[in-house]
C-alpha atoms as a PDB file:
ATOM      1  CA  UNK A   1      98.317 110.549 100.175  1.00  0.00           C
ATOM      2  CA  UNK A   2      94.605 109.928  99.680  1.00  0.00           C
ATOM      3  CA  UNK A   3      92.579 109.212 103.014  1.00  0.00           C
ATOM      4  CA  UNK A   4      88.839 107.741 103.537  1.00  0.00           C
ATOM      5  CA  UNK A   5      86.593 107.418 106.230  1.00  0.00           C
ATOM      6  CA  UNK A   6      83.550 104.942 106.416  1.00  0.00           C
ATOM      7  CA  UNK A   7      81.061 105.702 108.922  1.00  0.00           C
ATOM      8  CA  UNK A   8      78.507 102.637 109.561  1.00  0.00           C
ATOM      9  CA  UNK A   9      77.108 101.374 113.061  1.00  0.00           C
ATOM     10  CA  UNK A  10      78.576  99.194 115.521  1.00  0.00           C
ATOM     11  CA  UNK A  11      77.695  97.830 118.923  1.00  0.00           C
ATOM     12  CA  UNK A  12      80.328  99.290 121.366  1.00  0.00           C
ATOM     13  CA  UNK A  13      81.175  95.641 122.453  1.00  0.00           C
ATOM     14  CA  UNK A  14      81.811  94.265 118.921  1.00  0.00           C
ATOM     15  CA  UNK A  15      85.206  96.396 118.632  1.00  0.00           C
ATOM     16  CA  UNK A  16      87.650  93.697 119.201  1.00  0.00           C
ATOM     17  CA  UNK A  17      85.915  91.370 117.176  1.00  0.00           C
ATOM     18  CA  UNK A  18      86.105  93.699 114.311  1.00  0.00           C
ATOM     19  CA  UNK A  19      89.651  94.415 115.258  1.00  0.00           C
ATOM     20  CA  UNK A  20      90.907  91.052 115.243  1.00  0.00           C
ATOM     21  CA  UNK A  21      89.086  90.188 111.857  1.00  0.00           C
ATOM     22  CA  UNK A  22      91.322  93.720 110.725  1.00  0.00           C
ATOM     23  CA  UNK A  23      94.459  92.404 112.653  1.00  0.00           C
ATOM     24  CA  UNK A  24      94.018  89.025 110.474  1.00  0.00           C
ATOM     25  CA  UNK A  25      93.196  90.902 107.227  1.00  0.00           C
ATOM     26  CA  UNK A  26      96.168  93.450 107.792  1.00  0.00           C
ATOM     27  CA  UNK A  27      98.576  90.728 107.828  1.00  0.00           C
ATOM     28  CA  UNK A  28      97.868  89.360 104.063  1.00  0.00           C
ATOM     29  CA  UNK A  29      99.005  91.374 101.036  1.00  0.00           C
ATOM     30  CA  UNK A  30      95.644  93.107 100.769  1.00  0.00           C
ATOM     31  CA  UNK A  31      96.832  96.405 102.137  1.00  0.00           C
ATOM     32  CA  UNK A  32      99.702  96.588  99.524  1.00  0.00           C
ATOM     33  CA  UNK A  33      97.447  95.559  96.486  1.00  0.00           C
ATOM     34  CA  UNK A  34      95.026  98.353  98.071  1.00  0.00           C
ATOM     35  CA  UNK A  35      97.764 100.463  98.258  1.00  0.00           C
ATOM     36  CA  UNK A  36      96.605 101.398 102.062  1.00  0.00           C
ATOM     37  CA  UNK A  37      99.360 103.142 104.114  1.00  0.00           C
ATOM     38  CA  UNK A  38      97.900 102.837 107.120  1.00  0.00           C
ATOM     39  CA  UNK A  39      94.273 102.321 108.949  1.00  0.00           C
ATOM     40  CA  UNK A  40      92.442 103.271 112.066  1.00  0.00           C
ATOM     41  CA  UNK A  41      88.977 101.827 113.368  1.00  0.00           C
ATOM     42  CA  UNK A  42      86.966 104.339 115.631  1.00  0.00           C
ATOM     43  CA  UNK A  43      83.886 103.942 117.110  1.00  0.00           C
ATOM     44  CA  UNK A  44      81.815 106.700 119.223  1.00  0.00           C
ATOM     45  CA  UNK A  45      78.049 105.777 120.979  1.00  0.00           C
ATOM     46  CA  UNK A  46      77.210 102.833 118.469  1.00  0.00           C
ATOM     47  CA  UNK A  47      79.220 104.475 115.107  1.00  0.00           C
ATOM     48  CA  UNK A  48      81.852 102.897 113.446  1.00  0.00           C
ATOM     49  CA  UNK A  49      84.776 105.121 112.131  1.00  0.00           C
ATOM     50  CA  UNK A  50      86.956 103.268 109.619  1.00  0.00           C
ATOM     51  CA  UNK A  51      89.924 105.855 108.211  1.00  0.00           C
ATOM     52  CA  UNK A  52      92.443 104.563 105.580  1.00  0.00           C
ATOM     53  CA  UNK A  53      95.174 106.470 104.296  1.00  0.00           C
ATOM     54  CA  UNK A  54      96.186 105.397 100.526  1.00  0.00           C
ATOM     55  CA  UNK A  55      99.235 105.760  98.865  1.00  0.00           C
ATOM     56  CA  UNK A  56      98.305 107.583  95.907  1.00  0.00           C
ATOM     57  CA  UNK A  57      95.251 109.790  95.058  1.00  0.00           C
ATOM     58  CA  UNK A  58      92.674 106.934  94.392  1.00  0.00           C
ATOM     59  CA  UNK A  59      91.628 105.102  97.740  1.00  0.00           C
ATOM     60  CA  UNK A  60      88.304 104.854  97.037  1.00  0.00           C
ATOM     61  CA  UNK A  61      89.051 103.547  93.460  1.00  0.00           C
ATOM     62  CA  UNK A  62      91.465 101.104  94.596  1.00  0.00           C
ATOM     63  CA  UNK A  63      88.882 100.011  97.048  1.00  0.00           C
ATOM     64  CA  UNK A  64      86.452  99.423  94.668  1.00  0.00           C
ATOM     65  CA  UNK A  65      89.294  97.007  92.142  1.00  0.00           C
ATOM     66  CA  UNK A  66      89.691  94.795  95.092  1.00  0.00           C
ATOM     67  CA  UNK A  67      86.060  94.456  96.434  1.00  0.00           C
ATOM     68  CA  UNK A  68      86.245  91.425  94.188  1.00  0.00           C
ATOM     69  CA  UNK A  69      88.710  89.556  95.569  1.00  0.00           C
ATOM     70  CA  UNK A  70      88.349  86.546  97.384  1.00  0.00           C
ATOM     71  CA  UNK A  71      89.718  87.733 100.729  1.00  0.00           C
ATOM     72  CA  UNK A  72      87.860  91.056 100.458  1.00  0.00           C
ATOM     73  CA  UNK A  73      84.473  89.117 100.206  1.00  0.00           C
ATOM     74  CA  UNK A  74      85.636  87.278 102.882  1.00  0.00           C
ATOM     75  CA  UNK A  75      86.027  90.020 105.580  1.00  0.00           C
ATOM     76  CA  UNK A  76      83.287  91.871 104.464  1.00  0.00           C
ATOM     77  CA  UNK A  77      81.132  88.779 104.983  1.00  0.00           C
ATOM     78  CA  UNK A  78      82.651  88.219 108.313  1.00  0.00           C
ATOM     79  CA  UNK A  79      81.764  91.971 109.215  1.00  0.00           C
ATOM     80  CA  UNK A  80      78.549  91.693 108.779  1.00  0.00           C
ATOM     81  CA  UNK A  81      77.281  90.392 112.196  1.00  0.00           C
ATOM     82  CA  UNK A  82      79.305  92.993 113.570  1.00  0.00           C
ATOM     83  CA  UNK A  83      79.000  96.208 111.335  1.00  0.00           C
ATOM     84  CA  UNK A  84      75.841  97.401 110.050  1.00  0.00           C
ATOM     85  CA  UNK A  85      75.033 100.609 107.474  1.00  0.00           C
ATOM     86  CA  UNK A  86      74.558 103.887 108.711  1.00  0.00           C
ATOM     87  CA  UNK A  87      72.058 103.686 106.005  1.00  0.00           C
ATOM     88  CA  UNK A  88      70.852 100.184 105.091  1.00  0.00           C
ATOM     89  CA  UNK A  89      68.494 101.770 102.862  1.00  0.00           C
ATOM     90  CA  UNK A  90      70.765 103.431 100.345  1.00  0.00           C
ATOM     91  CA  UNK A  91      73.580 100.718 100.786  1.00  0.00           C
ATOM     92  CA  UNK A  92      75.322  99.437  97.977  1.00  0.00           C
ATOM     93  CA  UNK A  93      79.334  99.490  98.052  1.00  0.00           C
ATOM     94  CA  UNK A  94      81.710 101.152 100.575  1.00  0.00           C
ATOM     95  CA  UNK A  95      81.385 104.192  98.644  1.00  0.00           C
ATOM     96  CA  UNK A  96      78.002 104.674  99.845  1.00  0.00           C
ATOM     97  CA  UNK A  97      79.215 104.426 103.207  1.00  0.00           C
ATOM     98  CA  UNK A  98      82.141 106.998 102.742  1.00  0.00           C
ATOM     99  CA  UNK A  99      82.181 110.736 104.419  1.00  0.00           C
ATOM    100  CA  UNK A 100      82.736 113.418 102.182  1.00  0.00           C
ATOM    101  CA  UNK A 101      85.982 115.665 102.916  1.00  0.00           C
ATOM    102  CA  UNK A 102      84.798 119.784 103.064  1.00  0.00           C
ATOM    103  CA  UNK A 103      88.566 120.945 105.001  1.00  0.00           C
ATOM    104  CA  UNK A 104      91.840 119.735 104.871  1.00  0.00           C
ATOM    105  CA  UNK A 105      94.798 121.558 106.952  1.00  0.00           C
ATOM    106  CA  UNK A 106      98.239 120.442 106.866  1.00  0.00           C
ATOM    107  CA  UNK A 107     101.710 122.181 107.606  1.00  0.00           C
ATOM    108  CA  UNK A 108     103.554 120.273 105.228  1.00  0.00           C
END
């Protein structure tokens, strides 16, 4: 299993907006074609946590196949009054908004 984790900014109030517009998306066949096992949305004093686990080694390259789809433009449109870039300057894709992993434990 592959995981990511977004980090952008979000107004503490906006969280079940942005859930809801997840609850909707969730319930297409977007998570299968992404291959995304599962997905939590965190937010902590204005930041935005957004971890997806990924069937599979390539989350973030699966996430980058569907950014063109129709329903993928469409929630990241709706997002947008809601979520905001941690760095708006050096924004581009969801890969520029994606933490870098430096530990992994697991007792598998």
């Amino acid at each position: 299993m592959h995981s990511t984790l977004i980090v952008a900014r979000m107004a503490p109030e906006s969280a079940e907006h942005v859930a809801g517009l997840f609850g909707a998306f969730d319930r297409t066949e977007m998570p299968g074609r992404m291959g995304t096992r599962r997905r939590q949305l965190f937010s902590y004093r204005g930041l935005y946590f957004h971890l997806q686990d990924f069937d599979g080694d390539d989350g973030a390259g699966r996430i980058e196949e569907a950014k063109t789809d129709p329903r993928f433009i469409a929630i990241s449109e709706d997002l947008k009054p809601y979520i905001e870039a941690y760095d708006p300057a050096t924004w581009r894709s969801p890969a520029d908004a994606m933490a870098h992993r430096f530990y992994e434990w697991s007792a598998r």
